[in-house]
Protein backbone atom coordinates (compact mmCIF):
# COMPACT_ATOMS: atom_id res chain seq x y z
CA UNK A 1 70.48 -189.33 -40.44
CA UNK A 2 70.90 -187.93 -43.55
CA UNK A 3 69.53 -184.38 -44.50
CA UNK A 4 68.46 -182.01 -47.33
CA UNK A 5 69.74 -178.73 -46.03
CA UNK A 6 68.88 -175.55 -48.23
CA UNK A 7 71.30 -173.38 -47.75
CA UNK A 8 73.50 -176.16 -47.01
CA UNK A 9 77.03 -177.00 -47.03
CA UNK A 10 79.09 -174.79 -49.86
CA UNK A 11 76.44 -172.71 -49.26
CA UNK A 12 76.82 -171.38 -46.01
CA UNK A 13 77.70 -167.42 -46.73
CA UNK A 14 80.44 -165.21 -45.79
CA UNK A 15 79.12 -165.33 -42.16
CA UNK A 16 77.89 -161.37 -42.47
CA UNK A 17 74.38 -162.27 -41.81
CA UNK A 18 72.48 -164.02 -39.11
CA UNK A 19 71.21 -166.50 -41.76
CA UNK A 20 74.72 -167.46 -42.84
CA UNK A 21 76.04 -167.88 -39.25
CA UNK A 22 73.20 -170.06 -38.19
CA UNK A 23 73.68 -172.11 -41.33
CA UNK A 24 77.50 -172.65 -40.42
CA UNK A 25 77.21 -173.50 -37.39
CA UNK A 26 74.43 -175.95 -37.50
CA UNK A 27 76.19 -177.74 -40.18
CA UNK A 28 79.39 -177.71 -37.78
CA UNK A 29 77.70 -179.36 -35.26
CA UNK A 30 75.38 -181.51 -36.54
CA UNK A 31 78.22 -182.78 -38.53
CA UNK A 32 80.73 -182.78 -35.83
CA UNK A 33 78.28 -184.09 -32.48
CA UNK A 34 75.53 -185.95 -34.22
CA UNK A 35 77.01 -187.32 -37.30
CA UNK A 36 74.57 -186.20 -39.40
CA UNK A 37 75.62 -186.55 -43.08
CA UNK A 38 74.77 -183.61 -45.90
CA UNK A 39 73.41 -185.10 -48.99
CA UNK A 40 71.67 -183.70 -52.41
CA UNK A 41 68.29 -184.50 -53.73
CA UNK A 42 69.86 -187.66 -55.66
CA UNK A 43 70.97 -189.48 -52.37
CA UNK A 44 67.70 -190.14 -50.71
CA UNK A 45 67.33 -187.77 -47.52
CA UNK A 46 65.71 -188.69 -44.75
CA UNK A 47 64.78 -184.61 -44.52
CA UNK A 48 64.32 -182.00 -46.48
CA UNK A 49 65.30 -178.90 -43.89
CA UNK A 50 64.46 -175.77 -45.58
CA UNK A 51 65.75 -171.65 -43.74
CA UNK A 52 63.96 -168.94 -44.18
CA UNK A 53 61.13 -170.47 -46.45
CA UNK A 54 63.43 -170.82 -49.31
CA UNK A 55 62.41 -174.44 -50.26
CA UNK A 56 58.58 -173.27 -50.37
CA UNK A 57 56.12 -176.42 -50.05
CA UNK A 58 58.96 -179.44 -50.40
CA UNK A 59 59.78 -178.87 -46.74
CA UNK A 60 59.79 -181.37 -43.79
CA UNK A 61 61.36 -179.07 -41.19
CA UNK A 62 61.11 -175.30 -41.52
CA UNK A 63 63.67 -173.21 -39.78
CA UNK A 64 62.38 -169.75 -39.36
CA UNK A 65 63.96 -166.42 -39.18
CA UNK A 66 61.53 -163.73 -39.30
CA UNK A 67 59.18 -163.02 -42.05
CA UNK A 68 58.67 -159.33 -43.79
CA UNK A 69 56.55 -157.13 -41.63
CA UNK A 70 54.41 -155.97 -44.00
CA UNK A 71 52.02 -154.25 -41.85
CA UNK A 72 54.68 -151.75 -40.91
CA UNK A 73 55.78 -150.40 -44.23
CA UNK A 74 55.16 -150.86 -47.90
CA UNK A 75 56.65 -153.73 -49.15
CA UNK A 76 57.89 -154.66 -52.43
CA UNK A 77 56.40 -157.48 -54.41
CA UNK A 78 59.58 -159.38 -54.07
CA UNK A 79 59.24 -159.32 -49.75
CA UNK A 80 55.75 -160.65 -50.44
CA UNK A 81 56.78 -163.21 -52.66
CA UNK A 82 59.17 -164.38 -49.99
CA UNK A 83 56.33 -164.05 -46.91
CA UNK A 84 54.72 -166.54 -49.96
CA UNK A 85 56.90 -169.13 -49.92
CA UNK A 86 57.50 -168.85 -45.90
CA UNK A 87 53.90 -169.77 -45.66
CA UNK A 88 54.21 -172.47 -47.87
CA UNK A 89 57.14 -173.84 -46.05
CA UNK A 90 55.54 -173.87 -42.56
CA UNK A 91 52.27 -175.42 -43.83
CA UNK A 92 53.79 -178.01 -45.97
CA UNK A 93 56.53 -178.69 -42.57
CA UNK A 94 56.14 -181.20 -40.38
CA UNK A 95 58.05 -179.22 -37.52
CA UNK A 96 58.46 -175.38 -37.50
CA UNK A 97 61.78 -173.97 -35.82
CA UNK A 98 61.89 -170.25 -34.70
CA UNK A 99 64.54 -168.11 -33.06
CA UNK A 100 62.37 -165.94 -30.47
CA UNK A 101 59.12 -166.62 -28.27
CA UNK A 102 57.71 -163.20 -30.15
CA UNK A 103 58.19 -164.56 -33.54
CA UNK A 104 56.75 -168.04 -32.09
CA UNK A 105 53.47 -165.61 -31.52
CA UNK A 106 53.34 -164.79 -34.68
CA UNK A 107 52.78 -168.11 -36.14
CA UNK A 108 50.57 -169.58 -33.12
CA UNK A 109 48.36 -166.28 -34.18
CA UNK A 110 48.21 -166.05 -37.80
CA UNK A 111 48.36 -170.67 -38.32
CA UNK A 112 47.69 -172.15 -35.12
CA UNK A 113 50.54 -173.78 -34.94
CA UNK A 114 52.81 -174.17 -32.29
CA UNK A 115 56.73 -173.87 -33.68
CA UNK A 116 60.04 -175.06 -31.41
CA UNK A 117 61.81 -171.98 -30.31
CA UNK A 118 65.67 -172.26 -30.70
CA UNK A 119 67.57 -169.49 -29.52
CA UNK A 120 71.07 -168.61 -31.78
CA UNK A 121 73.93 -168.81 -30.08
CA UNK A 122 77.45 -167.38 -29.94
CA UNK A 123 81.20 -168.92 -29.81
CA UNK A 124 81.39 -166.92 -26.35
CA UNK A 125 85.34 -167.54 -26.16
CA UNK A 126 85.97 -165.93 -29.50
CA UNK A 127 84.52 -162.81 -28.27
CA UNK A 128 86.95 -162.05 -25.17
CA UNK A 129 89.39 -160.39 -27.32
CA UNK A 130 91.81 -157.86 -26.57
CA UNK A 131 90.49 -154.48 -27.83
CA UNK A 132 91.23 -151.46 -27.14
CA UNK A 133 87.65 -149.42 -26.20
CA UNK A 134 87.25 -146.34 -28.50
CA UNK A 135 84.79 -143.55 -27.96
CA UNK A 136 82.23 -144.33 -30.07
CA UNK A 137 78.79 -145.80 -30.22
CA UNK A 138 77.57 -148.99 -32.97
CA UNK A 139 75.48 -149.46 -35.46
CA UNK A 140 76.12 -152.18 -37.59
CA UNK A 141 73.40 -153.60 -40.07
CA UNK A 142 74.89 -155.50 -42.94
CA UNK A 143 72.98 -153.91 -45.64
CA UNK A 144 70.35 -150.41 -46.37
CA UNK A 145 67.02 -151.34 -46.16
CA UNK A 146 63.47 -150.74 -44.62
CA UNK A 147 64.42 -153.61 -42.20
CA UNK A 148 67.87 -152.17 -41.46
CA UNK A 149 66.48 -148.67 -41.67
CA UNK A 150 69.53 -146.53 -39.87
CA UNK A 151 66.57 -143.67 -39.37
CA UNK A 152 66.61 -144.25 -35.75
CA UNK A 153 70.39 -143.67 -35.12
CA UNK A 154 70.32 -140.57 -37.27
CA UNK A 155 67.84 -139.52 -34.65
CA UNK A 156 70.02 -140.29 -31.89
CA UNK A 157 73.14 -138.70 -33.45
CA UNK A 158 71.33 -135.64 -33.41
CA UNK A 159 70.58 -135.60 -29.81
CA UNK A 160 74.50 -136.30 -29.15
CA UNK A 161 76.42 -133.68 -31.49
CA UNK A 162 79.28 -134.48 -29.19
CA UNK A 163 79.46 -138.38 -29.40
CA UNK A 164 80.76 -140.23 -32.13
CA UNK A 165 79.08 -142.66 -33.78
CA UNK A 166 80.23 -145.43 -36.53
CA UNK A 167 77.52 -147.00 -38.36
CA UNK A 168 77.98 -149.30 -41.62
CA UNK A 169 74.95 -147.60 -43.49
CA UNK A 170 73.66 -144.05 -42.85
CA UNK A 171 70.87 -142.36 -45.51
CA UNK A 172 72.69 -139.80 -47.49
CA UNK A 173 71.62 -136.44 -44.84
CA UNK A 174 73.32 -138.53 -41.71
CA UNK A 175 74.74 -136.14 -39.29
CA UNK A 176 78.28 -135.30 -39.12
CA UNK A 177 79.02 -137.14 -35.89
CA UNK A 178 78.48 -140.72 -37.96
CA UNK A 179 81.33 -142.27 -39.35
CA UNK A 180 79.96 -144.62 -42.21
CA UNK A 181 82.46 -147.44 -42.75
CA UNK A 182 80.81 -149.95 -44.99
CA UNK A 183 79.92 -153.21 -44.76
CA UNK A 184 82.77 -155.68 -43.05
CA UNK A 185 83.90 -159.13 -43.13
CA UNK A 186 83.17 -161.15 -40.19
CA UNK A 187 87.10 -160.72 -38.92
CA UNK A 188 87.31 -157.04 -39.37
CA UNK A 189 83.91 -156.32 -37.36
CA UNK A 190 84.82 -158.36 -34.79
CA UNK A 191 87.36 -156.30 -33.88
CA UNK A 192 85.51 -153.19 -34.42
CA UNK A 193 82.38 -154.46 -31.98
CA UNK A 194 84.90 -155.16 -29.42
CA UNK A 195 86.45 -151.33 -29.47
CA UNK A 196 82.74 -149.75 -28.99
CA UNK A 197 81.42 -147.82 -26.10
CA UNK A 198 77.85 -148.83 -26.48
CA UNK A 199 76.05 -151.11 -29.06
CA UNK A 200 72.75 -150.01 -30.57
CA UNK A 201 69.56 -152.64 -31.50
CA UNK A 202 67.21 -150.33 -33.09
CA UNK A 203 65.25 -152.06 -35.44
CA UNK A 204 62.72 -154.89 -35.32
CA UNK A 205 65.20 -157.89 -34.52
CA UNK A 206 63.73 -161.52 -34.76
CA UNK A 207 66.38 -162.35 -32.41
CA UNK A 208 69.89 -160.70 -32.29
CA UNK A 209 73.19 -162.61 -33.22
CA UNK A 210 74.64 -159.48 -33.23
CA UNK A 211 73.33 -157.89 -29.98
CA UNK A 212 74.87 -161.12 -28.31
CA UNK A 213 78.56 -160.80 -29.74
CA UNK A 214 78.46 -157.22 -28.64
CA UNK A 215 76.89 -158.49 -25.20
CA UNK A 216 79.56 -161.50 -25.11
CA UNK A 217 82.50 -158.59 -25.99
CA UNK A 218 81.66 -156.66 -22.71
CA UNK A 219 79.76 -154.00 -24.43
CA UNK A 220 76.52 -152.94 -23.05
CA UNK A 221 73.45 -152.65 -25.68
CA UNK A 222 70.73 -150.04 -26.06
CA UNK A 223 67.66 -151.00 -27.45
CA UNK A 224 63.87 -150.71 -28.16
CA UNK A 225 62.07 -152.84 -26.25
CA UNK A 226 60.53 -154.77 -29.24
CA UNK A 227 61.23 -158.03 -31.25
CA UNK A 228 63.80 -160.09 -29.78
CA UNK A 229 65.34 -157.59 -28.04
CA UNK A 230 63.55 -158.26 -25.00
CA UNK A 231 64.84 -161.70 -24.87
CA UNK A 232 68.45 -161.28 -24.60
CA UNK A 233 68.93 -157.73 -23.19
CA UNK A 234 67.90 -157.43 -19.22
CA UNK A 235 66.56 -153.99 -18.90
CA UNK A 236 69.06 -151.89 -16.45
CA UNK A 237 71.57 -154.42 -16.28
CA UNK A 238 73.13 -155.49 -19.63
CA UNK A 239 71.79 -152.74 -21.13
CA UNK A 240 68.75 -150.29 -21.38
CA UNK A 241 65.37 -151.57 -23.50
CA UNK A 242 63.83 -148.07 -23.92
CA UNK A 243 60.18 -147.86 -25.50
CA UNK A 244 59.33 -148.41 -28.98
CA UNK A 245 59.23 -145.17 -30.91
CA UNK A 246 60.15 -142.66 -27.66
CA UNK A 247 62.87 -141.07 -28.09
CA UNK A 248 63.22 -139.39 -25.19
CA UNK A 249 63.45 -142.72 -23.49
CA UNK A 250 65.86 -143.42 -26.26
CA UNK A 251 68.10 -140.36 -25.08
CA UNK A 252 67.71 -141.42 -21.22
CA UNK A 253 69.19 -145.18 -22.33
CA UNK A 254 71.77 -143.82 -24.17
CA UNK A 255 72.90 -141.51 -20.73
CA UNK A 256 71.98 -144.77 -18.77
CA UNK A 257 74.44 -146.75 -20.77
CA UNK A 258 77.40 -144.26 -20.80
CA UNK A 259 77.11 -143.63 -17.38
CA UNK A 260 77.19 -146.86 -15.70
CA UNK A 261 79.05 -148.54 -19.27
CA UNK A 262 81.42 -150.78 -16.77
CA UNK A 263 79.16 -152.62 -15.10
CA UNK A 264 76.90 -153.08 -17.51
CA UNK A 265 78.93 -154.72 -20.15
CA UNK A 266 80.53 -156.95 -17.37
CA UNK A 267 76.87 -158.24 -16.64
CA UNK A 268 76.26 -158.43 -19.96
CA UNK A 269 79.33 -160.20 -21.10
CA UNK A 270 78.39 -162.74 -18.07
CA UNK A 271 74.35 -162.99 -19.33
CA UNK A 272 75.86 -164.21 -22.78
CA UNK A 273 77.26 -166.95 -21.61
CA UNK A 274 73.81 -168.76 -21.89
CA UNK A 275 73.36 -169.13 -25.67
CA UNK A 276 75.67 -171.46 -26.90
CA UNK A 277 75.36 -173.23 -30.54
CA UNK A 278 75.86 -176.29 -28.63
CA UNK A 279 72.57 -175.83 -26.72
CA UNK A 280 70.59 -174.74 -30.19
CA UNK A 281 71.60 -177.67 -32.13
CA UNK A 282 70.69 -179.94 -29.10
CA UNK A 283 67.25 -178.48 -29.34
CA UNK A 284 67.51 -178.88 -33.56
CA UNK A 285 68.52 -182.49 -33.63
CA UNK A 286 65.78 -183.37 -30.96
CA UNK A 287 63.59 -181.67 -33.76
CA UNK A 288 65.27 -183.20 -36.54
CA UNK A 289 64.66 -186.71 -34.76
C-alpha cells in the first residue's frame, strides 16, 4: 500500500503536540507492522490521508482531531478558515477517523456521517520511570490560547494558596503559588510529569495524549467531566471528573485526589495499559484497507 500522508514523514514535529505524536507513531508502525510505504504526489498513491483537515477537499481518508469550538468563544478568522477546510476534508473523504466517541457525535450531528473512532495510544513502558514525586500539581498545555486557556488553574491556585503548582503557560496576573516553566521538549517533560502529585485536564480535550502519560506515570488526573476526558479517566478511581464549570466540585477533586493520591495513580497507571499505538494503527490500517 502506498500512501499520501500530510503531515508525513520529515514532517512529523518535535513530538510536543498530540498531532505530532500521532503522526510519528502511525508512520512507525504502519511502516514497521504493515509495510506500508510513504510516497509524494509524483509516485502514484494509492491514498491521499490527510490530519486535521489540512489537505482540504483532495482527501481519501480524513484523520480527525478536534475542530475549533466556535460556539464557545470568539474565534479568529484563521480557526474558521481551518473548521473550513476540516469540512472539506471529511466531505470530500471516503473514511473519517476520530479520536473520541464525543467528537464522533459531533460529526454524526452536524454531517450524518458515521466516522471510525481510534483511540491514541501511549508507549506504556516508557512511562515507568524512576522519578522522584515532588509536591506539586500539573498543568501542561504546549502553547497560550483560548483552547489551552490556563483560566481554570488560576482559579484553582487560588483556592490552594498553600499548594504548589507548575504550569507551562499562566496569563500574566497568575497567582504566586504557579511556577511557569515554559514550554518543554518531549524528554524534559517526561520527567517533569513523572515527579507530579496530581495532573490537571481542564480544558475541552478531544481526547488526551497527555492525560494518559500522566495516567501511565502513576499520577492520578483531575478533570472536568467534558470532551474526552470522560473516556480515559474513571471517575473515583484514576482520578476525579468533577462538573463542567463548578468549581466547588473542582476544589472537592482536587482534596479527593491528594487524599487518596496512592491508590489512585496505581489504578490509573494499571487503566493505561489499554491504549496502545499498536491497537490504534490496527484499527487505522483496517481503515486504510
Amino acid at each position: 500500500m502506498k500512501i499520501l500522508m500530510l503531515p508525513g514523514v520529515g514532517q512529523e514535529g518535535d513530538r510536543t503536540t498530540g498531532i505530532s505524536r500521532v503522526v510519528f507513531k502511525y508512520i512507525e508502525y504502519l511502516k514497521n507492522k504493515y509495510n506500508v510505504k510513504f510516497v509524494n504526489i509524483n509516485e502514484s498513491p494509492d491514498l491521499i490521508v490527510g490530519h486535521a483537515g489540512i489537505t482540504g477537499k483532495s482527501c481519501d481518508v480524513s484523520i480527525l482531531h478536534g475542530i475549533y469550538w466556535t460556539g464557545d468563544y470568539k474565534a479568529s478568522k484563521g480557526e474558521y478558515a481551518i473548521n473550513a477546510k476540516i469540512a472539506d476534508s471529511v466531505r470530500a473523504a471516503r473514511e473519517i477517523t476520530v479520536p473520541s466517541h464525543w467528537v464522533k457525535k459531533t460529526i454524526e450531528r452536524d454531517l450524518r456521517i458515521s466516522p471510525t473512532v481510534i483511540h491514541h495510544g501511549i508507549e506504556w513502558e516508557e512511562w515507568q520511570q524512576e522519578v522522584e514525586t515532588r509536591d506539586y500539581i500539573l498543568w501542561n498545555k504546549n502553547r497560550l490560547t483560548r483552547i489551552c486557556d490556563p483560566a481554570a488553574l488560576q482559579e484553582l491556585a487560588e483556592m490552594f494558596p498553600s499548594e504548589q503548582f507548575v504550569s507551562t503557560f499562566a496569563f500574566s496576573d497568575a497567582p504566586e503559588n504557579i511556577k511557569v516553566i515554559g514550554k518543554q521538549s518531549f524528554d524534559k517533560m517526561k520527567k517533569i510529569v513523572g515527579g507530579a502529585n496530581v495532573y490537571l485536564s481542564l480544558v475541552k480535550e478531544t481526547f488526551g495524549i497527555g492525560t494518559l502519560e500522566a495516567m501511565a506515570s502513576g499520577i492520578p488526573v483531575l478533570g472536568w467531566d467534558v470532551g474526552g476526558n470522560a473516556e480515559i479517566i474513571k471517575h473515583g478511581v484514576s482520578g476525579y471528573l468533577a462538573k463542567y464549570n463548578d468549581y466547588d466540585d473542582l476544589k472537592n477533586g482536587l482534596e479527593y485526589c491528594l487524599a487518596y493520591r496512592d491508590i489512585l495513580g496505581e489504578n490509573a497507571r494499571e487503566l493505561s495499559r489499554q491504549f496502545t499505538w499498536e491497537k490504534a494503527v490496527d484499527k487505522l490500517y483496517t481503515v486504510l484497507e
